[in-house]
C-alpha atoms as a PDB file:
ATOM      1  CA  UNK A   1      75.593 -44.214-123.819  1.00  0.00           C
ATOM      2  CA  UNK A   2      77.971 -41.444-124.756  1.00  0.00           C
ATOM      3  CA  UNK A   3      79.716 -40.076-121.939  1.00  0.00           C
ATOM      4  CA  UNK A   4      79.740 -35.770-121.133  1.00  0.00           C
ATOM      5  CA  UNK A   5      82.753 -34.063-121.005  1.00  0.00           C
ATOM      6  CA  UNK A   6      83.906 -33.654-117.366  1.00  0.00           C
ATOM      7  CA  UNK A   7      82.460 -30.731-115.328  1.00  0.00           C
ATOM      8  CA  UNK A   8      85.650 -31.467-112.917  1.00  0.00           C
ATOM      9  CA  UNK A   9      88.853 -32.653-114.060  1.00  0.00           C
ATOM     10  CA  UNK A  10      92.368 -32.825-112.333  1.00  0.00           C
ATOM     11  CA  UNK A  11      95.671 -34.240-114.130  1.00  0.00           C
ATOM     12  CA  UNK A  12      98.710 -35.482-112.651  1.00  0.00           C
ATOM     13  CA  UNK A  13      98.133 -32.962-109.612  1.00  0.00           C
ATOM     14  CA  UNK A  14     101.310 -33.139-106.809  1.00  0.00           C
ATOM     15  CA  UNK A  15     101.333 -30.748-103.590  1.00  0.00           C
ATOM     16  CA  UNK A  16     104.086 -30.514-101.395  1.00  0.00           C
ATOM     17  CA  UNK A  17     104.770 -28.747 -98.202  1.00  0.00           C
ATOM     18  CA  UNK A  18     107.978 -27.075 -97.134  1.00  0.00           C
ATOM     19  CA  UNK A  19     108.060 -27.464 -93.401  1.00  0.00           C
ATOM     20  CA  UNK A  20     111.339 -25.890 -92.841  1.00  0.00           C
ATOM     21  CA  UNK A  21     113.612 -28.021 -94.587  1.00  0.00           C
ATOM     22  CA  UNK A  22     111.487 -30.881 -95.284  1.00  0.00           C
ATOM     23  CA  UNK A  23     109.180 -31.413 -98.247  1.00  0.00           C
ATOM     24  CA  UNK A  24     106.209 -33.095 -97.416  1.00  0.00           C
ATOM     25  CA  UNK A  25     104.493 -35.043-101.095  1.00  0.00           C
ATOM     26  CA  UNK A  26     100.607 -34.807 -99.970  1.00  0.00           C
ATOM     27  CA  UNK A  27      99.167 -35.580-103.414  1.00  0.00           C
ATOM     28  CA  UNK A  28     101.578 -37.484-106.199  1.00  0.00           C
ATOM     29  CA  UNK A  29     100.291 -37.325-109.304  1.00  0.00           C
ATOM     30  CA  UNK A  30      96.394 -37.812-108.593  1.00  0.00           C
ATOM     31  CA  UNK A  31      94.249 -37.749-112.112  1.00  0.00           C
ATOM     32  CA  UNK A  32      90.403 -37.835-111.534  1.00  0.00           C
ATOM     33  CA  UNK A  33      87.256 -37.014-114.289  1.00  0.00           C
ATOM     34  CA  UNK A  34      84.155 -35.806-112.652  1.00  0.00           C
ATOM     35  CA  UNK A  35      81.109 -35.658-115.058  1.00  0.00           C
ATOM     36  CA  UNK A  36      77.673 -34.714-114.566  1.00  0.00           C
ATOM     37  CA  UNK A  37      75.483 -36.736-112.609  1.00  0.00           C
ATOM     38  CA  UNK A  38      78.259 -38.695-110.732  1.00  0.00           C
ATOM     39  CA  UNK A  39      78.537 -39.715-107.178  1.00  0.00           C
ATOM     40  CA  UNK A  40      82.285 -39.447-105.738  1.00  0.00           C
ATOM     41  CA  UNK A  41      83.608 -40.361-102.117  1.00  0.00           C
ATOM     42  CA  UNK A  42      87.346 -39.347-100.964  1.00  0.00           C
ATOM     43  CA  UNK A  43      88.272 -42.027 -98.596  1.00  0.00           C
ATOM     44  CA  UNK A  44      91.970 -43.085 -97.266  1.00  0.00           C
ATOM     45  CA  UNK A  45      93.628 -42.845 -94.456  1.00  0.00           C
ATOM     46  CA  UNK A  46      94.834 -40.853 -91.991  1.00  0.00           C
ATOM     47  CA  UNK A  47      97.833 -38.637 -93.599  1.00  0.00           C
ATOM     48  CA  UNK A  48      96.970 -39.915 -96.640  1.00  0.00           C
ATOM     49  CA  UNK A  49      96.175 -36.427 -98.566  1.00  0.00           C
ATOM     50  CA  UNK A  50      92.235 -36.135 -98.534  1.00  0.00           C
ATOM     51  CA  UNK A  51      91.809 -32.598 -97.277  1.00  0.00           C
ATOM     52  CA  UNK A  52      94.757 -31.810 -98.952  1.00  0.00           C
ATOM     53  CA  UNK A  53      92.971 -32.859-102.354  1.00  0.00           C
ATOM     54  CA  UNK A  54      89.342 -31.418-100.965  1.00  0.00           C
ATOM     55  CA  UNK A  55      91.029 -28.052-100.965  1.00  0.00           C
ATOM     56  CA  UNK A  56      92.572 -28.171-104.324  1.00  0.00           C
ATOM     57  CA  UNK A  57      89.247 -29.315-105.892  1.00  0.00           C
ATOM     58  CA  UNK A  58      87.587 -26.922-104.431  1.00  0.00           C
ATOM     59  CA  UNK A  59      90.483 -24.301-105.731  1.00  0.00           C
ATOM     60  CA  UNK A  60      91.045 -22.951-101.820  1.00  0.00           C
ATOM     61  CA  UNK A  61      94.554 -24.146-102.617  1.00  0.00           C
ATOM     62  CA  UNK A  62      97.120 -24.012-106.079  1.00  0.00           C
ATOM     63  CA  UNK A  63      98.467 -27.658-106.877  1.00  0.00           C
ATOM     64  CA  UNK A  64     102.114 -27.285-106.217  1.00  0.00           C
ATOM     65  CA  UNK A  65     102.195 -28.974-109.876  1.00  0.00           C
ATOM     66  CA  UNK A  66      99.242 -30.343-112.283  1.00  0.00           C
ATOM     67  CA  UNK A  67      96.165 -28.568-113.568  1.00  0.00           C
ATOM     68  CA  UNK A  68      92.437 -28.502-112.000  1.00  0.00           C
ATOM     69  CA  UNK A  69      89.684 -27.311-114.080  1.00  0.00           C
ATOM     70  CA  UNK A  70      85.845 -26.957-113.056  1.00  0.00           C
ATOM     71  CA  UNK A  71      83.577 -26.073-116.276  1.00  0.00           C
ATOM     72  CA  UNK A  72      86.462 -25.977-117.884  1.00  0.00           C
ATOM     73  CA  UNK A  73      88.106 -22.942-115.798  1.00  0.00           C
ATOM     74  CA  UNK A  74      92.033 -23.804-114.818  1.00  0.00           C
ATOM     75  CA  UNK A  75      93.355 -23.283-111.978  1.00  0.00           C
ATOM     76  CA  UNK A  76      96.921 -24.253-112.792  1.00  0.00           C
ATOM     77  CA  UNK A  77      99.949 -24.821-110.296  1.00  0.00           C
ATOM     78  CA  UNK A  78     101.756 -21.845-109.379  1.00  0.00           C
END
């Protein structure tokens, strides 16, 4: 079966947090294909970057460095 090109796609995506003078890494260097007709759960712990990721995929937030593309529309770090 040949496989569709992905309708979500996110490569080597990092996002840290400046809190003050600390840099919190949520995400370090998460790659993930989507493709039509998939099923995908987000599961880890606590602290572990989930919602952090949710909101990038769902381009409410800029990946501090990687690229995100839905349909292939980028929404590239900042």
């Amino acid at each position: 079966m040949e496989q569709s090109e992905a309708i979500l796609k996110i490569e080597d995506v990092h996002n840290i947090y400046e809190v003050g003078e600390v840099h919190i890494n949520a995400l370090r260097g998460v790659t993930l294909e989507v493709h039509s007709g998939d099923f995908v759960a987000v599961m880890g712990a606590s602290g572990s970057g989930k919602s952090t990721l949710m909101h990038i995929l769902g381009w409410l937030d800029r990946p501090t460095k990687g690229r995100n593309s839905f349909c292939g529309r980028s929404n590239r770090s900042a």
